[in-house]
Protein backbone atom coordinates (compact mmCIF):
# COMPACT_ATOMS: atom_id res chain seq x y z
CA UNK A 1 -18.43 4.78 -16.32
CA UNK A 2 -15.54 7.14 -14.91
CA UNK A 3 -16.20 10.41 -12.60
CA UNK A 4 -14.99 13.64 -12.00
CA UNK A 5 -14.89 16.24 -9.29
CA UNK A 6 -17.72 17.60 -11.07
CA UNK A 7 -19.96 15.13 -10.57
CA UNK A 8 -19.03 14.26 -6.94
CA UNK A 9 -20.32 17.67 -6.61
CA UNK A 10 -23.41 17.69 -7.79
CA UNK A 11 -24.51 14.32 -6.33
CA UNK A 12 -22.92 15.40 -3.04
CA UNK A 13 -25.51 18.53 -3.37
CA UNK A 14 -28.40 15.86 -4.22
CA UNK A 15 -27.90 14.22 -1.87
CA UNK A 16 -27.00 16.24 0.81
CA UNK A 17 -30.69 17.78 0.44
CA UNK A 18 -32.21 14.26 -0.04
CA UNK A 19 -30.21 12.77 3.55
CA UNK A 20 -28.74 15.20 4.76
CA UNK A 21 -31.30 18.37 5.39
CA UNK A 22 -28.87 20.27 2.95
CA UNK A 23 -26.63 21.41 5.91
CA UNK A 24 -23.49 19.98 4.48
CA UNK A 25 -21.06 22.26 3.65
CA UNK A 26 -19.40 20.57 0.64
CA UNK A 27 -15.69 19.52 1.80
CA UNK A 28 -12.98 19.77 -1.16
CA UNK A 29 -13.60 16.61 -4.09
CA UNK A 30 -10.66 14.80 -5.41
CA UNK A 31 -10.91 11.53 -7.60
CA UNK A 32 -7.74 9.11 -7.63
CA UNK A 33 -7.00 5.04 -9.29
CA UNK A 34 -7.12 3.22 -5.55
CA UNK A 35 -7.48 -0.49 -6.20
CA UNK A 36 -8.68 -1.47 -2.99
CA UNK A 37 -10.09 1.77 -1.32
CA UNK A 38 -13.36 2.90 -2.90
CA UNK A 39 -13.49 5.48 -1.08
CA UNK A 40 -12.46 7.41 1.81
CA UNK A 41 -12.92 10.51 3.72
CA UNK A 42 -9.87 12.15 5.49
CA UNK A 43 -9.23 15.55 7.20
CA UNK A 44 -6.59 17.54 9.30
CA UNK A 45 -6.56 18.47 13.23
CA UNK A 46 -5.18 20.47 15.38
CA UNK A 47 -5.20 21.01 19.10
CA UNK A 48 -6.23 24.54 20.22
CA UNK A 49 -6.85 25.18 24.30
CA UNK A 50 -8.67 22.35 25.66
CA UNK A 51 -9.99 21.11 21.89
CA UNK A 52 -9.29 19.32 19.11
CA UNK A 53 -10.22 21.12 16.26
CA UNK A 54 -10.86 19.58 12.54
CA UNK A 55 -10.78 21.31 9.66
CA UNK A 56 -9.75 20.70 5.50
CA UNK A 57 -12.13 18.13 5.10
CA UNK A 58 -11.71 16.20 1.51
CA UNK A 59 -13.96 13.16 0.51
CA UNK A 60 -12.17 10.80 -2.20
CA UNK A 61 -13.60 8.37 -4.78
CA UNK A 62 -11.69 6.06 -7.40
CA UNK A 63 -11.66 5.57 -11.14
CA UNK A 64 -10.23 2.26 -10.52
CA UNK A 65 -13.26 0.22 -11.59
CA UNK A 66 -15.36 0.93 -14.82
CA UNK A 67 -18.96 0.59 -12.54
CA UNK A 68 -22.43 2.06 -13.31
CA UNK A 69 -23.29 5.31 -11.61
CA UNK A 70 -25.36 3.88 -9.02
CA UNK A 71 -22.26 1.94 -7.76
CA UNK A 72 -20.21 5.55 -7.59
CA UNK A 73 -23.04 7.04 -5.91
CA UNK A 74 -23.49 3.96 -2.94
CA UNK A 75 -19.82 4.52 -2.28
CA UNK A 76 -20.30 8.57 -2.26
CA UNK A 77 -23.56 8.35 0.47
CA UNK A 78 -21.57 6.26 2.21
CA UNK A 79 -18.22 8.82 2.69
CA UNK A 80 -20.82 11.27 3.19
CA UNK A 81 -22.18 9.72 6.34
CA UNK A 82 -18.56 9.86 7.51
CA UNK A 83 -18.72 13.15 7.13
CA UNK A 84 -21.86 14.05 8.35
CA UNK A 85 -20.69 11.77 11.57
CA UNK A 86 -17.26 14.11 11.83
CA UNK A 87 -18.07 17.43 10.92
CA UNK A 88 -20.39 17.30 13.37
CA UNK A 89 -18.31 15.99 16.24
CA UNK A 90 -20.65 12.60 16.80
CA UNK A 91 -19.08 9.55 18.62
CA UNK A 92 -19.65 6.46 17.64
CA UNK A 93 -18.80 3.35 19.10
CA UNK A 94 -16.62 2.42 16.19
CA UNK A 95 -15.67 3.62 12.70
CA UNK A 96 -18.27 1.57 11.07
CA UNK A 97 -20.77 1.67 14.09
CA UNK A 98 -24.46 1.81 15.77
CA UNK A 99 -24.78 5.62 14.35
CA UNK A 100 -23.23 4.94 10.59
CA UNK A 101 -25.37 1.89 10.57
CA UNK A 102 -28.37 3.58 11.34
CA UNK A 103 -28.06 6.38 9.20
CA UNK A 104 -26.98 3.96 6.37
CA UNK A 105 -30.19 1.65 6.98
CA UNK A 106 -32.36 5.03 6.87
CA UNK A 107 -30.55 6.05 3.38
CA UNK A 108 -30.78 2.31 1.73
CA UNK A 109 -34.99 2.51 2.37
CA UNK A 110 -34.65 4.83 -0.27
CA UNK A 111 -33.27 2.19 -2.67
CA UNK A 112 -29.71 2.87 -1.99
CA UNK A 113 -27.09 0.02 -1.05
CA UNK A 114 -24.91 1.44 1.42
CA UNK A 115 -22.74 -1.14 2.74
CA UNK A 116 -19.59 -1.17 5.11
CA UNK A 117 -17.67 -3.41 3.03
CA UNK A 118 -17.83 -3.65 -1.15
CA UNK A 119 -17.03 -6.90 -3.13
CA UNK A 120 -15.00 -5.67 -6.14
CA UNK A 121 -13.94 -9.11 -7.60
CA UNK A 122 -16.44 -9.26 -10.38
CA UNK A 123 -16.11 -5.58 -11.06
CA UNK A 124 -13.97 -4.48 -14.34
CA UNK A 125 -11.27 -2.46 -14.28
CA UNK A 126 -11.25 0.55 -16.40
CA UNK A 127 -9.69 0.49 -19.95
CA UNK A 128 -7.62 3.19 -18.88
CA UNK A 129 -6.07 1.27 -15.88
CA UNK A 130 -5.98 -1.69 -17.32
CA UNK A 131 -2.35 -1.77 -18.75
CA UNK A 132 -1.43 -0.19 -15.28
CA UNK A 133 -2.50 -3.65 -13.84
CA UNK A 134 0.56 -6.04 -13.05
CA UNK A 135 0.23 -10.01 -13.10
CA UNK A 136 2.03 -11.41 -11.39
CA UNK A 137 2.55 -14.94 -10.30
CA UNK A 138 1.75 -15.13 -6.48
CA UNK A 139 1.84 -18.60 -4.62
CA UNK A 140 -1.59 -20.29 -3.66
CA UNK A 141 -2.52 -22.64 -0.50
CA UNK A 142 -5.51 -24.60 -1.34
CA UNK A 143 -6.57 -26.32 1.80
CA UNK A 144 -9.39 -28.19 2.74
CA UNK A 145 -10.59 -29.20 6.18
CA UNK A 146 -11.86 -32.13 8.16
CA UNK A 147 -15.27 -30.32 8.44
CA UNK A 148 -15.47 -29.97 4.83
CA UNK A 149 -14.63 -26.60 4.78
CA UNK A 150 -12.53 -25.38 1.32
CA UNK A 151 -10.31 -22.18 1.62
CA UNK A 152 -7.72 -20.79 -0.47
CA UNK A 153 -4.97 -18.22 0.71
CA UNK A 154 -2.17 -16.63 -0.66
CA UNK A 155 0.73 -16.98 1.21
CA UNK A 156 3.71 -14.60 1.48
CA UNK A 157 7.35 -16.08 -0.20
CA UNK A 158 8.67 -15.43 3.24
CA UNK A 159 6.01 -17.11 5.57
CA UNK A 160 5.76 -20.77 3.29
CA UNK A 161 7.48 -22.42 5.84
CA UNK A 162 6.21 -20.84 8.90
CA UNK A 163 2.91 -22.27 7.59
CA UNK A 164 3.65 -25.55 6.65
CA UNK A 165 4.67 -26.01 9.97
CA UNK A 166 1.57 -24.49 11.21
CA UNK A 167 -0.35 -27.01 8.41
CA UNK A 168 1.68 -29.70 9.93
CA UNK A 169 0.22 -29.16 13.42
CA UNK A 170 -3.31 -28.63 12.74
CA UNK A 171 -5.16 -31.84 12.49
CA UNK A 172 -8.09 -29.92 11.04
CA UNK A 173 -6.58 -29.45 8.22
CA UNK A 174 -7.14 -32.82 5.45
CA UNK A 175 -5.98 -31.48 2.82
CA UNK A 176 -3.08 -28.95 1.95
CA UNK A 177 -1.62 -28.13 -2.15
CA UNK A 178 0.70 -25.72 -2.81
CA UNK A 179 1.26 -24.03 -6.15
CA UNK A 180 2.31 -20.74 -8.11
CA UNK A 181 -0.34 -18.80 -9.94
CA UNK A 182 -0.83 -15.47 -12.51
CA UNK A 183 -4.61 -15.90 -12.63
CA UNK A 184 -6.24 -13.03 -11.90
CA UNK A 185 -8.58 -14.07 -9.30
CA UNK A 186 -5.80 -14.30 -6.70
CA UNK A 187 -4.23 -10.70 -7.57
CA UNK A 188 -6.52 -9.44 -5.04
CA UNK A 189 -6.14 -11.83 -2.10
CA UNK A 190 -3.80 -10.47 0.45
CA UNK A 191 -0.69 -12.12 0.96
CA UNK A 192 -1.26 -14.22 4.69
CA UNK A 193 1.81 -14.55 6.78
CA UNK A 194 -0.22 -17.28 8.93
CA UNK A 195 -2.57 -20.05 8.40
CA UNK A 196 -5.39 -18.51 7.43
CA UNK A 197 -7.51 -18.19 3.55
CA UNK A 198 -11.20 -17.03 2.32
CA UNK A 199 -14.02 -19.98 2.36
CA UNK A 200 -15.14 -21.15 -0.82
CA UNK A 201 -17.34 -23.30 -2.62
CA UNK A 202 -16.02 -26.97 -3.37
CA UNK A 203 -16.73 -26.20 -7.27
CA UNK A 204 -14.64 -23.44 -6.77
CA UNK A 205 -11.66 -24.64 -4.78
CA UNK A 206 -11.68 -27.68 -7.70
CA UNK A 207 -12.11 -25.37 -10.27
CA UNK A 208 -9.01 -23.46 -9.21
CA UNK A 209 -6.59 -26.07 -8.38
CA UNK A 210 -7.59 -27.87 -11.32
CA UNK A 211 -7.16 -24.70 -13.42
CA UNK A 212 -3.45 -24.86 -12.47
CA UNK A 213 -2.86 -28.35 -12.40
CA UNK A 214 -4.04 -29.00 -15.57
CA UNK A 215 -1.25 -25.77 -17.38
């Protein structure tokens, strides 16, 4: 499924009744192709006297990923709490904090999943993006620890060395392999400029240094 401003608007009117006591006033919509921002909610500010005042409000979603509706609408409650949190001049202890947490929890015992952080890797990209999409070959750390712990990074071109040196004093570390790949699993890891990778599964880690070895 793909969105437009249209529809941003009328869930945002749903659901500022539903959540929201319907005292939203809707900020501007806009719908872009981010990759790795879902969503986001931005505005301007200026100081006048002694205050900071806010003002062009504009909440954002992406077309990126071809997702079901429910998926577009978990990412819209969730900008909208934002919102809710800044138009009204609320502090929180932190952008994702004790207040957007609550009011999140509150939300999701509707049956929503509003969540601070979305796992895309397994979502599809849309047709129309898809021949925007670049492979390229990126270079792949495959480590394994002493504690049986399997990660896999990918490293920067310019930091290889820096962390084979870092490999090289780390005892931890049992096992290290090193190798180029264009598979698409890895075209959304950042690129690491220090030791450092995502855990994974044993199958996995095998099944992706394997996958390499074996081409």
């Amino acid at each position: 499924m793909q969105i437009d401003t249209e529809w941003i608007a009328v869930n945002f009117d749903r659901f500022n009744k539903e959540n929201f006591g319907g005292r939203l006033t809707p900020p501007k919509f806009s719908v872009n192709n981010a990759r790795t921002r879902l969503g986001s909610m931005a505005f301007k500010w200026k100081r006048s006297l002694f205050k900071r005042e806010t003002y062009d409000y504009v909440i954002r979603l992406s077309n990126y990923y071809d997702i079901p509706e429910v998926e577009f609408q978990n990412v819209l409650l969730h900008e909208m709490i934002h919102y809710y949190i800044a138009v009204n001049h609320f502090k929180d202890d932190s952008v994702h904090g004790t207040m957007f947490r609550s009011i999140a929890q509150r939300i999701n015992k509707q049956g929503w999943h509003v969540v601070v952080r979305t796992d895309t890797r397994k979502w599809p990209v849309a047709e129309c993006n898809r021949k925007k999409v670049i492979t390229r070959k990126r270079i792949v750390l495959a480590a394994s620890t002493t504690d049986g712990k399997y990660f896999l990074s990918v490293i920067g071109p310019g930091s290889v060395r820096k962390v084979k040196l870092q490999i090289a004093r780390t005892p931890q570390i049992r096992e290290a392999r090193w190798f180029e790949s264009s598979d698409d699993y890895f075209q959304q890891f950042p690129q690491c400029r220090t030791l450092r990778g995502r855990i994974v599964t044993k199958e996995l880690w095998e099944e992706k240094v394997g996958l390499i070895s074996s081409k």
